[in-house]
N, C-alpha and C. Protein backbone atom coordinates (compact mmCIF):
# COMPACT_ATOMS: atom_id res chain seq x y z
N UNK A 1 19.17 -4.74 -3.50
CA UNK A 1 19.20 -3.84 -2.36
C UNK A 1 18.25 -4.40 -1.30
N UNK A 2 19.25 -4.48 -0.20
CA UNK A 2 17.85 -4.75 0.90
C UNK A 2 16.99 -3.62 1.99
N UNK A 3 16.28 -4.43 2.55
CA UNK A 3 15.75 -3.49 3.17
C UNK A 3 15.96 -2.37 3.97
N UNK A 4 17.07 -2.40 4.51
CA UNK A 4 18.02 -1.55 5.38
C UNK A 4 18.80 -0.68 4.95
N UNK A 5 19.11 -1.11 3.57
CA UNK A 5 19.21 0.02 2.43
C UNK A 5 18.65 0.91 2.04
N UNK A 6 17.43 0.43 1.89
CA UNK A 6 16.50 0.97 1.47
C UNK A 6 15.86 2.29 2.29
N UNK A 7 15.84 2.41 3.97
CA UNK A 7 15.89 2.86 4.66
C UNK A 7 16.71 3.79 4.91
N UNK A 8 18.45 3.44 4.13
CA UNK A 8 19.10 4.15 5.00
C UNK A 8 19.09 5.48 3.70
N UNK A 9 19.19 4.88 2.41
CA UNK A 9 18.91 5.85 1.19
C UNK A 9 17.60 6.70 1.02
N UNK A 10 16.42 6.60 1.59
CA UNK A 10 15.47 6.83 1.61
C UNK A 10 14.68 8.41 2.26
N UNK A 11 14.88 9.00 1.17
CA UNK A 11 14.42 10.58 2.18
C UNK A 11 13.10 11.22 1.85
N UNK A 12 12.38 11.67 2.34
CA UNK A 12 11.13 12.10 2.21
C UNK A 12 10.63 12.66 1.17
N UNK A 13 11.69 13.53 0.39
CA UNK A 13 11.22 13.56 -0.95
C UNK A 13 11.29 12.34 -2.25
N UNK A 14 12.13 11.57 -1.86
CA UNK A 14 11.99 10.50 -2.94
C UNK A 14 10.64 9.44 -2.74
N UNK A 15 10.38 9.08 -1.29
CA UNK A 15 9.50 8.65 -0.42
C UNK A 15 7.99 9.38 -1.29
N UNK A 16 7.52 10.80 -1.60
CA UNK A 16 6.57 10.97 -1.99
C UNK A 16 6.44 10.77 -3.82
N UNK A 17 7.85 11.14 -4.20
CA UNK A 17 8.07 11.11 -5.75
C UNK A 17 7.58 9.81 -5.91
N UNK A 18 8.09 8.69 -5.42
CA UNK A 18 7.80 7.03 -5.43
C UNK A 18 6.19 6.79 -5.40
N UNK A 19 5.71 7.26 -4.11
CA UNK A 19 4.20 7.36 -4.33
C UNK A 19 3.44 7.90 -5.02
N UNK A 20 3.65 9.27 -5.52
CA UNK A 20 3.32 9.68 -6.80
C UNK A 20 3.52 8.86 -8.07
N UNK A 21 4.51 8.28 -8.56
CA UNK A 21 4.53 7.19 -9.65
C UNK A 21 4.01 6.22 -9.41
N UNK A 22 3.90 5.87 -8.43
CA UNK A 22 2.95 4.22 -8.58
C UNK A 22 1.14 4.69 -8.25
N UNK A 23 1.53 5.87 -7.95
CA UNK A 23 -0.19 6.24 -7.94
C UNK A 23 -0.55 6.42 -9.35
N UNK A 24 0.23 7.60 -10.35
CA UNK A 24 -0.02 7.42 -11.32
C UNK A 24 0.66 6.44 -12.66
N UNK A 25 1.35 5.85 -12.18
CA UNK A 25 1.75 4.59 -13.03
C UNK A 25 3.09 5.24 -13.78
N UNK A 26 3.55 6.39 -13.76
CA UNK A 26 4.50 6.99 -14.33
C UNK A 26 5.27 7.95 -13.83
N UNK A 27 6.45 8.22 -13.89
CA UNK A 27 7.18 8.79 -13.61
C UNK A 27 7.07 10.54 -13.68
N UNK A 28 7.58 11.54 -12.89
CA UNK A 28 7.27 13.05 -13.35
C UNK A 28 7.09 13.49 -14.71
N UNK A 29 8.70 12.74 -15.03
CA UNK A 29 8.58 13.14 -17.38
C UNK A 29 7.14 12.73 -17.78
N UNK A 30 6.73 11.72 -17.40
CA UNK A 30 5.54 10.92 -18.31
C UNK A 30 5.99 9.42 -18.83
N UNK A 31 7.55 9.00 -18.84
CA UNK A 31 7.73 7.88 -18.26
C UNK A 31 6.66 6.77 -17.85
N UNK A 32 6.29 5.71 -18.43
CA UNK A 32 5.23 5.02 -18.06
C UNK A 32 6.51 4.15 -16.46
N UNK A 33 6.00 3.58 -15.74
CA UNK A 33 6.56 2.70 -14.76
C UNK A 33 6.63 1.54 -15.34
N UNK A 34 7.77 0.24 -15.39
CA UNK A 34 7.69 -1.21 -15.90
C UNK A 34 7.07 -1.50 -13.94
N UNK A 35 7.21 -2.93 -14.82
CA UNK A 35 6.41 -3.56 -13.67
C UNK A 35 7.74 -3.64 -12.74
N UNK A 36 8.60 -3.90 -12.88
CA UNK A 36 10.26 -4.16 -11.83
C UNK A 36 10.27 -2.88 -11.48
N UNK A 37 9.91 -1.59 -11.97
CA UNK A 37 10.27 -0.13 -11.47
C UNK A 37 9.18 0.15 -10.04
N UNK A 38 7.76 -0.28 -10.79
CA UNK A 38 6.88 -0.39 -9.94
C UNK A 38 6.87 -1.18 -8.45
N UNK A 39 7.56 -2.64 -8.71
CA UNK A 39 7.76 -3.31 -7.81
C UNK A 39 8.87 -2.78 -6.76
N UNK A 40 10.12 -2.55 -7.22
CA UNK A 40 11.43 -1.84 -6.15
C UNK A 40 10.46 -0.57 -5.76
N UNK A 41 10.01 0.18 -6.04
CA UNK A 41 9.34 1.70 -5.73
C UNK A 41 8.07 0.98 -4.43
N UNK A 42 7.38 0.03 -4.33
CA UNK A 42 6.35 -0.43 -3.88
C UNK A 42 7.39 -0.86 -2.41
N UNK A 43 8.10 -1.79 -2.93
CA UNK A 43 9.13 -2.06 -1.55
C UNK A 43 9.81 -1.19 -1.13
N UNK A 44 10.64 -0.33 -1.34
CA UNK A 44 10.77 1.39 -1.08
C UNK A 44 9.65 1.70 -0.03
N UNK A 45 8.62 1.97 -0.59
CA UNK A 45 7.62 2.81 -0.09
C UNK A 45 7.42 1.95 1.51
N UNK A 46 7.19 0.34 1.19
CA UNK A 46 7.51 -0.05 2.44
C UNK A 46 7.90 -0.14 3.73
N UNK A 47 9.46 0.27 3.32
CA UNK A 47 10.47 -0.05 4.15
C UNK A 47 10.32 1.34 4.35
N UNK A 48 9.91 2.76 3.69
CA UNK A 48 9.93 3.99 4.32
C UNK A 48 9.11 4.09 5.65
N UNK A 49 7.97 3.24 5.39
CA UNK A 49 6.87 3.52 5.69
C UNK A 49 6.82 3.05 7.28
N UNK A 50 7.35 1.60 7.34
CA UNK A 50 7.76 1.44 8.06
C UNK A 50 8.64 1.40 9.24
N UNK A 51 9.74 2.44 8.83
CA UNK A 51 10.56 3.02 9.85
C UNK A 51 10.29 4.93 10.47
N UNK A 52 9.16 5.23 9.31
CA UNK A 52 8.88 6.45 9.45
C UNK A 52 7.28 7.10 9.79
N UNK A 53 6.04 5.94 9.04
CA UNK A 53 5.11 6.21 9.17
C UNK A 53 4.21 5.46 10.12
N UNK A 54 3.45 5.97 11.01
CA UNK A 54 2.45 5.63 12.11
C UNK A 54 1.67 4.22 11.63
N UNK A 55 1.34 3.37 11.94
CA UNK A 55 1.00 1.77 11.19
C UNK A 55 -0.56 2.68 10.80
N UNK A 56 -1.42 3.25 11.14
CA UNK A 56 -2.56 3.65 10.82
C UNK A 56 -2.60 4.64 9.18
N UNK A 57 -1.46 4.71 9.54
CA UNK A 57 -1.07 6.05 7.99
C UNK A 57 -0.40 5.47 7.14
N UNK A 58 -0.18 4.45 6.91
CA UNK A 58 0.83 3.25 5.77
C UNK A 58 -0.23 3.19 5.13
N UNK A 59 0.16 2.89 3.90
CA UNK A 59 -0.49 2.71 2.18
C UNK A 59 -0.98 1.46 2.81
N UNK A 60 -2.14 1.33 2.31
CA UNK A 60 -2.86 -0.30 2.32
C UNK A 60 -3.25 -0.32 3.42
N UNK A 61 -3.12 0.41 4.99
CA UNK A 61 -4.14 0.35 6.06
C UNK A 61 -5.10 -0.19 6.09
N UNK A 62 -5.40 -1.23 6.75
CA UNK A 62 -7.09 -2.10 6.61
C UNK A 62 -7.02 -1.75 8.26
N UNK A 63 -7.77 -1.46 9.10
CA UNK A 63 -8.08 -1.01 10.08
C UNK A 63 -8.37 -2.40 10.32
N UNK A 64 -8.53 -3.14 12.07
CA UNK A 64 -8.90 -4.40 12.80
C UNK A 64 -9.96 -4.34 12.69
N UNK A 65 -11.26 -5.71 12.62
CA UNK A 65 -12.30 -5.65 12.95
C UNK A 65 -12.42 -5.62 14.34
N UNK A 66 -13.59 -5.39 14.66
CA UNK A 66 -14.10 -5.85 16.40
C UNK A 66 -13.76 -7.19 16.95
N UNK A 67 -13.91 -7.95 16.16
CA UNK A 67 -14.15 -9.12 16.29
C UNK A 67 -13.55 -10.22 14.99
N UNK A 68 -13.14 -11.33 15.13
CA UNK A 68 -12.65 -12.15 14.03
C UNK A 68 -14.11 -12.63 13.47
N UNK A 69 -15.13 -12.66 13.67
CA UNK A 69 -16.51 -12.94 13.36
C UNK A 69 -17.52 -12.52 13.29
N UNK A 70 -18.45 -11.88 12.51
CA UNK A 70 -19.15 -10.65 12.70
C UNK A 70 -20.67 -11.80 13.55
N UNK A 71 -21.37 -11.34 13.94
CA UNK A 71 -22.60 -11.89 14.70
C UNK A 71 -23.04 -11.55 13.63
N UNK A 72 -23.89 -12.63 12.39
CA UNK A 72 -24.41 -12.43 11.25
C UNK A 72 -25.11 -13.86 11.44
N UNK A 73 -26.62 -13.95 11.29
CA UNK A 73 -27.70 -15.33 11.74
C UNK A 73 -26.45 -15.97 10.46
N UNK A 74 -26.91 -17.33 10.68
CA UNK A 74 -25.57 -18.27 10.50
C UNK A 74 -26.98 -18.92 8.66
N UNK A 75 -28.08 -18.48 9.21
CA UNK A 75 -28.81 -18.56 7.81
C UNK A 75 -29.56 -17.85 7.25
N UNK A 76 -29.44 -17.25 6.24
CA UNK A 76 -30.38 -16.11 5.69
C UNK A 76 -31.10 -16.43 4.57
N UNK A 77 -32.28 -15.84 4.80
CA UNK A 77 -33.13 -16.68 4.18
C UNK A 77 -33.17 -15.80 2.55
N UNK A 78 -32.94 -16.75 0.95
CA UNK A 78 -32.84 -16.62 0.04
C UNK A 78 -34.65 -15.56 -0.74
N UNK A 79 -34.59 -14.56 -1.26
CA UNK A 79 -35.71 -13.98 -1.57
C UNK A 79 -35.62 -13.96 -3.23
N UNK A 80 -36.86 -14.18 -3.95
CA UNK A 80 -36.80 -14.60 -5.16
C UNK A 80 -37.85 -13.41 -5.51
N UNK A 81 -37.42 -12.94 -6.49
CA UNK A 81 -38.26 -12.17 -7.73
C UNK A 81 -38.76 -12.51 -8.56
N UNK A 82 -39.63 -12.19 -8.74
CA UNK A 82 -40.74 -12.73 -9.76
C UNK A 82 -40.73 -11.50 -11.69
């Protein structure tokens, strides 16, 4: 299934059921998740996420730094305990 599929099958309640199992690794029954169930459900969540959710509110959000380089002295000096 591709991604556009995935999208077009994709409705808000399956969208949270999906995130609920890969949050807890198992399905509503108690169903453990395989790793291929986990993986299609992870790309799912994706492709939801992406046609439906704000880029700041997607699973895995890492917010931009300021800067590609933080201003950090380029040498810091090593402190030893005795």
């Amino acid at each position: 299934m591709n991604i556009e599929e995935y999208q077009k099958r994709l409705t808000p309640e399956l969208y949270e059921k999906f995130r609920e199992a890969v949050a807890l690794g198992k399905w509503p029954d108690g169903q453990k998740l395989t790793s291929q169930q986990k993986t299609v459900c992870m790309q799912a969540i994706i492709a939801y996420e992406h046609q439906h959710v704000v880029e700041e509110e997607r699973t895995g959000y890492v917010p931009p730094k300021d800067s590609a380089c933080q201003h950090e002295p380029s040498e810091q000096p090593v402190k030893w305990r005795s």
